[in-house]
C-alpha atoms as a PDB file:
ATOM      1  CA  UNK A   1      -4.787  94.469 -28.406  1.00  0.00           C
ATOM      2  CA  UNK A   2      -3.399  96.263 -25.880  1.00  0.00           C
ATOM      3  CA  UNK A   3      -4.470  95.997 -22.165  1.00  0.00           C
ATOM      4  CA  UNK A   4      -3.050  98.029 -19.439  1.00  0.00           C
ATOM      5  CA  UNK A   5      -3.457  96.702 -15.744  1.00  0.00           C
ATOM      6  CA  UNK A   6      -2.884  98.878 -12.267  1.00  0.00           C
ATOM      7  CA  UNK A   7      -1.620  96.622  -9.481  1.00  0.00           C
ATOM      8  CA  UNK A   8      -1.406  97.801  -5.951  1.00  0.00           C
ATOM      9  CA  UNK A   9       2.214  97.225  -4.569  1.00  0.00           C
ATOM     10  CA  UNK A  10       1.873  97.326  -0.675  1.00  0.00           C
ATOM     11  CA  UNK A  11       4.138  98.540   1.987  1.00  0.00           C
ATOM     12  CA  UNK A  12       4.235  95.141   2.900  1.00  0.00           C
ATOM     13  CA  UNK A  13       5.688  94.135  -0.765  1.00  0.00           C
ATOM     14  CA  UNK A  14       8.069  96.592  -0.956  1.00  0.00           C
ATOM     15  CA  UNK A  15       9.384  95.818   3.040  1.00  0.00           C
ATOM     16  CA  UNK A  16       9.878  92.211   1.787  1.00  0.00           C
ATOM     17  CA  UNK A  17      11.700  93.119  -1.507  1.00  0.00           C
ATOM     18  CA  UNK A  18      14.411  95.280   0.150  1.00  0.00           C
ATOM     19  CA  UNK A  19      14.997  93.340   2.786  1.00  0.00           C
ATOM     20  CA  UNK A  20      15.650  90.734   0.330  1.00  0.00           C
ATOM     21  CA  UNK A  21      17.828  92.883  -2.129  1.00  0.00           C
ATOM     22  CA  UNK A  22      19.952  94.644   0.296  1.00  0.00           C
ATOM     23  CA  UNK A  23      20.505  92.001   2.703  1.00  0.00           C
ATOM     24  CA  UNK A  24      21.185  89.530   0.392  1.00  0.00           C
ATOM     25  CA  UNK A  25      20.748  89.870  -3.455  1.00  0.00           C
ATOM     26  CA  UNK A  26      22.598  92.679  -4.253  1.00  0.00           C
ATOM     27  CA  UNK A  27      25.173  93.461  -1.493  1.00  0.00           C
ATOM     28  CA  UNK A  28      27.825  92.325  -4.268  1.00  0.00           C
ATOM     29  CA  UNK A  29      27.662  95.621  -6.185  1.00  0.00           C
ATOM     30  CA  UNK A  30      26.341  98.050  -3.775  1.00  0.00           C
ATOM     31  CA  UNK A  31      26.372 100.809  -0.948  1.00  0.00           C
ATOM     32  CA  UNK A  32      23.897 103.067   0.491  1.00  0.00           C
ATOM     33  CA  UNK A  33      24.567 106.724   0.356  1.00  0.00           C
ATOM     34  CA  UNK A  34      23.429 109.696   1.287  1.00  0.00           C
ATOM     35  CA  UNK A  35      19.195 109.534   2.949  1.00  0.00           C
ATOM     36  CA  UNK A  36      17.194 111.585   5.487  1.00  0.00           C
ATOM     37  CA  UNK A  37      16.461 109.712   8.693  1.00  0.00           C
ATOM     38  CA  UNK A  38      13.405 112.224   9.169  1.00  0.00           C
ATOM     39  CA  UNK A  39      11.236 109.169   9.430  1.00  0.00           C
ATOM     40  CA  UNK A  40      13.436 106.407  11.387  1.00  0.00           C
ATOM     41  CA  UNK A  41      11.771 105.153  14.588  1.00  0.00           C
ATOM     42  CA  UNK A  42      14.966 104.177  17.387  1.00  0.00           C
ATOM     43  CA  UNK A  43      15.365 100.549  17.392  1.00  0.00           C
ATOM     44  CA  UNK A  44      13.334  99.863  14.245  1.00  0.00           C
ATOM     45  CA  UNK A  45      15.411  98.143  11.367  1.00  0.00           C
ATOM     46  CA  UNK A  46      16.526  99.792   8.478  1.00  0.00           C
ATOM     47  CA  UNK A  47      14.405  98.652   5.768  1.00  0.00           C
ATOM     48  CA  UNK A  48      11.616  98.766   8.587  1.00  0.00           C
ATOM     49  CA  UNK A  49      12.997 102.358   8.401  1.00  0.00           C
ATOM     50  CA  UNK A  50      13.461 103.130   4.507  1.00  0.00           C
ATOM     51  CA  UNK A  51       9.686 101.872   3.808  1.00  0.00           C
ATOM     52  CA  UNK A  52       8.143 104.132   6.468  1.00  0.00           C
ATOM     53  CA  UNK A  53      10.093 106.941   4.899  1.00  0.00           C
ATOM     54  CA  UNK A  54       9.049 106.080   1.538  1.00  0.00           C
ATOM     55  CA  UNK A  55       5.697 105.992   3.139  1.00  0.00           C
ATOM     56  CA  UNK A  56       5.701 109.018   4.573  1.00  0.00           C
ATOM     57  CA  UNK A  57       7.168 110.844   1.686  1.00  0.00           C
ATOM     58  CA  UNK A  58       6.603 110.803  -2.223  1.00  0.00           C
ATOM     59  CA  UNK A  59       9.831 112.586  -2.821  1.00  0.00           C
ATOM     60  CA  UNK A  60      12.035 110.622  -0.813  1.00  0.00           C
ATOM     61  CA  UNK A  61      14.967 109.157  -1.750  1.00  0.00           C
ATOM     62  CA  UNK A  62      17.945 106.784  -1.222  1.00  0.00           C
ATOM     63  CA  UNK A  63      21.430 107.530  -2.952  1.00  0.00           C
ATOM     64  CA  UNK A  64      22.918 104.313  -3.811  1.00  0.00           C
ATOM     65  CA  UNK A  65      26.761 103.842  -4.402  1.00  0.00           C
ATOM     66  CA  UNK A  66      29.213 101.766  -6.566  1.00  0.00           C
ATOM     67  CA  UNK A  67      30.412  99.274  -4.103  1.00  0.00           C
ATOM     68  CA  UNK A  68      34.066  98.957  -6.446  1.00  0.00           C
ATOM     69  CA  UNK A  69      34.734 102.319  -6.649  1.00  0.00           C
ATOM     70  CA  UNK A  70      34.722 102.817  -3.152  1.00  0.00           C
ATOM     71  CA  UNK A  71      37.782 104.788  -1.757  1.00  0.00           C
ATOM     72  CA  UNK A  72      38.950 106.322   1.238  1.00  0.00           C
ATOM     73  CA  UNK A  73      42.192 108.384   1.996  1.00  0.00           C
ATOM     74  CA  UNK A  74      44.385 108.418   5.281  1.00  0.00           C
ATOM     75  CA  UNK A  75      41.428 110.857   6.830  1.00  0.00           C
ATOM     76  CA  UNK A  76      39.113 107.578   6.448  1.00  0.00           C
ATOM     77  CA  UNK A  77      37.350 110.332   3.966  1.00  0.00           C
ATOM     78  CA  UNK A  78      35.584 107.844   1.470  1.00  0.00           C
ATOM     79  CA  UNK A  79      34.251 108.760  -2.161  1.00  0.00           C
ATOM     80  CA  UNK A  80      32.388 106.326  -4.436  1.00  0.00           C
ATOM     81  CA  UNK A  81      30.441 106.675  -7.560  1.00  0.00           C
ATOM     82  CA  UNK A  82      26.854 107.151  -7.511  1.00  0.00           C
ATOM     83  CA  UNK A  83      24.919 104.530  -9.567  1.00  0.00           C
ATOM     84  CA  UNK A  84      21.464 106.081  -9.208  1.00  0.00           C
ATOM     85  CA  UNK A  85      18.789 106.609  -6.580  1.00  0.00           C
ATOM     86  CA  UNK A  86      15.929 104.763  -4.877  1.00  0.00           C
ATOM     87  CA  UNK A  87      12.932 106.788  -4.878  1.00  0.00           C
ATOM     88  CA  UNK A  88       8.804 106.017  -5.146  1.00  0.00           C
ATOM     89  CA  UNK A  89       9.358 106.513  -8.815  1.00  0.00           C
ATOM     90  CA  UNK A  90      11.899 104.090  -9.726  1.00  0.00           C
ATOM     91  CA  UNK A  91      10.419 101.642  -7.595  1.00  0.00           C
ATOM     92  CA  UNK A  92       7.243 101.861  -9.532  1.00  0.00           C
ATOM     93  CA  UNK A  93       9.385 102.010 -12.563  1.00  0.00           C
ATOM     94  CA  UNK A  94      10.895  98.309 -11.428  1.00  0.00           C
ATOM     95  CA  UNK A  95       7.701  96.786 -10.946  1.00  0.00           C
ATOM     96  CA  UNK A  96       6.505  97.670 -13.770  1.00  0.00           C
ATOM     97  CA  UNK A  97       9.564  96.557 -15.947  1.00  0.00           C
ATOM     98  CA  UNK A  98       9.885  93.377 -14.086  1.00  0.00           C
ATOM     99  CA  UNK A  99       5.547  92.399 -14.864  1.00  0.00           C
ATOM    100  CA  UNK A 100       6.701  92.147 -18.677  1.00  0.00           C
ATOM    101  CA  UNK A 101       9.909  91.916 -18.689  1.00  0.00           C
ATOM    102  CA  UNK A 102      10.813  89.153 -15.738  1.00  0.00           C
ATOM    103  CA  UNK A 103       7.180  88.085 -15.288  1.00  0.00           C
ATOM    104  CA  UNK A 104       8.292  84.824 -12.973  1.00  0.00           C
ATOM    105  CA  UNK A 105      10.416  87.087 -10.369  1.00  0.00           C
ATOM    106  CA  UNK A 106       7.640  89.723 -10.740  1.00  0.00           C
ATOM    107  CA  UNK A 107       5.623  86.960  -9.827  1.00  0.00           C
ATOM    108  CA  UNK A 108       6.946  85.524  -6.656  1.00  0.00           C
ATOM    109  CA  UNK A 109       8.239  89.306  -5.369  1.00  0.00           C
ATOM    110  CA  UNK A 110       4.199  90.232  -5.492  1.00  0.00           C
ATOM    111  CA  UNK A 111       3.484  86.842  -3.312  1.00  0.00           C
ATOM    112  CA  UNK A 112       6.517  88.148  -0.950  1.00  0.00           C
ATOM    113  CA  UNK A 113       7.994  84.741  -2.094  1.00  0.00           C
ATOM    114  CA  UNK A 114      11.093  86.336  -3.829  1.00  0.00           C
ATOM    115  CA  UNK A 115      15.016  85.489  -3.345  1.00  0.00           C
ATOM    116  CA  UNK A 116      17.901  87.594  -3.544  1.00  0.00           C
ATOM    117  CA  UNK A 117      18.210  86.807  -6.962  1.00  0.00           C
ATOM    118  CA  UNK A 118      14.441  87.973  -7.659  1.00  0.00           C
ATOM    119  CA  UNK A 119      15.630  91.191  -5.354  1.00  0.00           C
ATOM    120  CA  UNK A 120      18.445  92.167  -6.837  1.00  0.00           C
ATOM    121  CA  UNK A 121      17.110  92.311 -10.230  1.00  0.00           C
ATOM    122  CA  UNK A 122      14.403  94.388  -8.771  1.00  0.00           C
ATOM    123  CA  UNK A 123      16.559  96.521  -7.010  1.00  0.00           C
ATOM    124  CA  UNK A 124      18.953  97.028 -10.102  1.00  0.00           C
ATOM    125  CA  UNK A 125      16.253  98.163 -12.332  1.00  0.00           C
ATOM    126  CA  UNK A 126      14.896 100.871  -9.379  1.00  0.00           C
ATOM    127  CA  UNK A 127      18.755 102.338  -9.326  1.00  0.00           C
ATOM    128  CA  UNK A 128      19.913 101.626 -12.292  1.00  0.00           C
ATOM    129  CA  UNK A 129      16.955 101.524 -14.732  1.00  0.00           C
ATOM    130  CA  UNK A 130      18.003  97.792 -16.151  1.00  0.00           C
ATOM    131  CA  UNK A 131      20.022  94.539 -14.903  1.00  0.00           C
ATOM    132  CA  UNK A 132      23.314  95.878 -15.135  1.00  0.00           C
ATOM    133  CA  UNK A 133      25.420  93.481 -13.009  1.00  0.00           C
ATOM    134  CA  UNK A 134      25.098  89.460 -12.664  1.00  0.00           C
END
């Protein structure tokens, strides 16, 4: 038997899952790219920031670098390796791989009671498309 479930993932839910992943879990093996700032409010914080966006746009997206392969040259001109992008799609993609795949992270991220460790698995499968690193 198959049975396919729909599960509303809030603003709220995905607020608390960044904040965990990029201020914690996964700032080991990562760096943000290129993003529009069409949607940032002054003084609001950046994940406060990066949901609104993704809020306010389906097609928006975050380019996120390979922390190691950073490099700059003597103009302080840096270059780094893209490792994928954060958009609405691979977000939805990462919930939906964690519910079978990590059901106990999926679990506490949906309860906004997730850790870095819960994040960053979360966050690796919405750049990457699967646990690449740790």
């Amino acid at each position: 038997m198959e049975i396919n479930v729909k599960i509303n993932v809030t603003s709220e839910i995905v607020n608390n899952v960044l904040v965990c992943a990029l201020e914690g879990g996964s700032n080991y093996w990562y760096m943000l790219g290129d993003f529009s700032r069409k949607h940032f409010v002054k003084g609001e914080t950046l994940v406060d920031n990066l949901t609104r966006s993704f809020d306010a746009d389906p097609n928006y997206k975050v380019q996120v670098l390979d922390l190691e392969s950073v490099e700059y040259d003597d103009d302080d001109e840096g270059t780094a390796e893209t490792l994928g992008y954060l958009t609405n799609e691979s977000m939805a993609y990462a919930f939906s791989t964690m519910a079978v795949e990590f059901p106990e992270q999926f679990a506490r991220i949906m309860t906004t009671d997730c850790d870095g460790d819960d994040a960053d698995v979360w966050f690796q499968i919405a750049v990457m498309g699967e646990v690449t690193f740790g």
